[in-house]
Every structure is written in C-alpha cells, then in structure tokens.
C-alpha atoms as a PDB file:
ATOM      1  CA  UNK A   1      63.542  58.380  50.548  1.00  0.00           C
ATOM      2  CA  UNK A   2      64.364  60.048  47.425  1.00  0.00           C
ATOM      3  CA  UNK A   3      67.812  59.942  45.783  1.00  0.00           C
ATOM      4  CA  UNK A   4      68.132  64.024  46.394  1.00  0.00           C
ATOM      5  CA  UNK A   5      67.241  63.867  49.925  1.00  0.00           C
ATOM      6  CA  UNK A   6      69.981  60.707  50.465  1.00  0.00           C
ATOM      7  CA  UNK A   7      72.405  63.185  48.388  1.00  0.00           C
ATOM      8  CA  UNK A   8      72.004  65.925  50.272  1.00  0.00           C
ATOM      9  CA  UNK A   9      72.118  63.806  53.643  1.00  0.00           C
ATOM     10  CA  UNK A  10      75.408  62.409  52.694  1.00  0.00           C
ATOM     11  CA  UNK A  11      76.894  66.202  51.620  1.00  0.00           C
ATOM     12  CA  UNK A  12      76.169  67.707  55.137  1.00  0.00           C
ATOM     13  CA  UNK A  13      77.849  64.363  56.625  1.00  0.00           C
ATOM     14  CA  UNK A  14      80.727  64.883  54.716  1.00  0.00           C
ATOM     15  CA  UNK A  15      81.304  68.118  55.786  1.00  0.00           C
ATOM     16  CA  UNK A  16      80.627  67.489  59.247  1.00  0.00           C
ATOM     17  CA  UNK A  17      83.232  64.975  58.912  1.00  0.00           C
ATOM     18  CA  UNK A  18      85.545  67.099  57.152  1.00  0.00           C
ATOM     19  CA  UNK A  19      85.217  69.676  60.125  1.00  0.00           C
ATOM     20  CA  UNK A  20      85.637  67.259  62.458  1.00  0.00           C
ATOM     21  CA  UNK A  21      89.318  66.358  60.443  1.00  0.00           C
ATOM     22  CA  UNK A  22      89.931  70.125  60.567  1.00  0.00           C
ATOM     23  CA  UNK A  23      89.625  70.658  64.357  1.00  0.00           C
ATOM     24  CA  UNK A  24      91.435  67.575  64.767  1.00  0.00           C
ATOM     25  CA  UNK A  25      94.857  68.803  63.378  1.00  0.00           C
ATOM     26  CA  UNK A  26      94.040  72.338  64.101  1.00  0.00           C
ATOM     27  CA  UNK A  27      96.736  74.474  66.225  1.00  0.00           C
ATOM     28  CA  UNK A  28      93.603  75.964  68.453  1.00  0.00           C
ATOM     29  CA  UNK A  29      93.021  72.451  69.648  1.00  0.00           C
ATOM     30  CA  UNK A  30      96.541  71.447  70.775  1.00  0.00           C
ATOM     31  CA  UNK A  31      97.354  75.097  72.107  1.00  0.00           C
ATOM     32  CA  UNK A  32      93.517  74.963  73.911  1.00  0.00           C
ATOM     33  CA  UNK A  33      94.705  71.381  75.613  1.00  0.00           C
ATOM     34  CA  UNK A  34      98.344  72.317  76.203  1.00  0.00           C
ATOM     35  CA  UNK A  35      96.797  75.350  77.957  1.00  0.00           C
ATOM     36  CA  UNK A  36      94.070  73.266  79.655  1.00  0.00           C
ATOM     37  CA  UNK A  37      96.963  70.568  80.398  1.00  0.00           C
ATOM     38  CA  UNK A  38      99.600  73.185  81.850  1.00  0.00           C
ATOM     39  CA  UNK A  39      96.513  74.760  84.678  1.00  0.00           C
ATOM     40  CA  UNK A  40      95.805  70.907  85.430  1.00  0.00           C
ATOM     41  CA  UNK A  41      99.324  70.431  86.505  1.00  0.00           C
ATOM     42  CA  UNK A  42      99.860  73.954  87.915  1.00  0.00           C
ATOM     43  CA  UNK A  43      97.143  72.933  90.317  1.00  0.00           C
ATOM     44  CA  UNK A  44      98.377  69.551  91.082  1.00  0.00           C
ATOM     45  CA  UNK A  45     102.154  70.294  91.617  1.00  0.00           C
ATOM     46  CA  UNK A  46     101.056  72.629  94.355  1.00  0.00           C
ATOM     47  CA  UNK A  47      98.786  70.582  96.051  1.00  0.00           C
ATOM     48  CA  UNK A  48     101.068  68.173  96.535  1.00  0.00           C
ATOM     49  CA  UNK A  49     103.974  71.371  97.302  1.00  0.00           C
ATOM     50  CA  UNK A  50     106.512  71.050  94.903  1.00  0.00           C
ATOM     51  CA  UNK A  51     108.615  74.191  94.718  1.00  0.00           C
ATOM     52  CA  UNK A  52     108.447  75.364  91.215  1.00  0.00           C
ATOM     53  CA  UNK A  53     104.755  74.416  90.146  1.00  0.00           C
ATOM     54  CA  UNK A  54     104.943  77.094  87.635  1.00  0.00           C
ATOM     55  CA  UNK A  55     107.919  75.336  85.574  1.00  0.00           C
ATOM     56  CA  UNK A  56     107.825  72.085  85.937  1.00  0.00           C
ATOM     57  CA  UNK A  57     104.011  72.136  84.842  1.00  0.00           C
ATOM     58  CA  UNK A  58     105.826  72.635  81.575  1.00  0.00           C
ATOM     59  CA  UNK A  59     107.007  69.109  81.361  1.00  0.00           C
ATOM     60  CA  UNK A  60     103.757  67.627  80.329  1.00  0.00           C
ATOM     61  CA  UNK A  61     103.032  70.380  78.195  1.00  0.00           C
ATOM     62  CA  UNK A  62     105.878  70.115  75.934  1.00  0.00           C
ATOM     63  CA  UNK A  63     105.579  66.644  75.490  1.00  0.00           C
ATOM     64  CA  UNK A  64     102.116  66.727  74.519  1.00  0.00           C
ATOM     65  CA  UNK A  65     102.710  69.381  71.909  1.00  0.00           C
ATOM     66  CA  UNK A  66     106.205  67.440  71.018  1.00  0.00           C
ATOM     67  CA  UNK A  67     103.532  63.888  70.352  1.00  0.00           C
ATOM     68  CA  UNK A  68     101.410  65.896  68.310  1.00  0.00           C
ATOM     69  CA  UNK A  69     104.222  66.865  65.748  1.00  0.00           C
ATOM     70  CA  UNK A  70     105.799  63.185  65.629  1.00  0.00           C
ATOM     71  CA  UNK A  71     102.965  61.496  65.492  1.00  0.00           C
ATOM     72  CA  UNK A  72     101.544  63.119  62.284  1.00  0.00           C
ATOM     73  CA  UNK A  73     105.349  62.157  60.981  1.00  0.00           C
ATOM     74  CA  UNK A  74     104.937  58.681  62.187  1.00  0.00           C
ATOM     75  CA  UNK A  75     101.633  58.471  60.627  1.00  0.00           C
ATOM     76  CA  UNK A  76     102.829  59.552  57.055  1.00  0.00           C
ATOM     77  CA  UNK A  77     105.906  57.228  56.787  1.00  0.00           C
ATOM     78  CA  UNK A  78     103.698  54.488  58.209  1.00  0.00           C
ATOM     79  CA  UNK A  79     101.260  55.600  55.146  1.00  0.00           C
ATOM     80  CA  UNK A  80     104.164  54.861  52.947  1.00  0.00           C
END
C-alpha cells in the first residue's frame, strides 16, 4: 500500500474516532438515555403497581444524569 493511501486511511479513522468522542460526551446522548431510562422504569413501576410510576421513575433518571456530571469531574482530578 502506498504511503497516501495509509495517510488517508488513518485521517478518516481519526475522525471516526473523534466522532465517536463527540457523541460520547454529547448532551443528546445522556438526555436520549435518561429519556429511554425514565419509559423503562415508567413501564416497570407499573407492572409491578406502585402508586406513583410517573415520579418515582425519576429516581434512576436523575442519578444517571447526576453520574454523568461527576464522573467527567472524577476523571479530570484523577488526570491530575
């Protein structure tokens, strides 16, 4: 393989890579699994009849969207 072709391979890598890093931290990925998350428990809590499915679903909601934000904090003082 020639040196331009192994460039260019390694170019369209990176930015796969680098979109990959984007969606990662994005705030349409937590919101589209704290959404996902929240009709997940909806469903369960009144399968198994609790009384307030609608607010309690919350619960795991919040503290997946609270994990995302302290984890990138963890991550950066563990960096240092």
């Amino acid at each position: 393989m020639d040196v331009e072709k192994e460039i260019l391979l390694i170019q369209e890598r990176n930015r796969r890579v680098e979109s990959d890093k984007a969606w990662e931290k994005s705030w349409t990925r937590r919101l589209s699994i704290a959404a996902l998350t929240y009709l997940c428990a909806i469903a369960w809590l009144y399968v198994i009849g609790n009384d307030k499915p609608l607010v309690n679903a919350t619960v795991p909601v919040g503290g997946f969207l609270l994990s995302t934000l302290t984890v990138a904090f963890i991550k950066k003082r563990w960096q240092q």
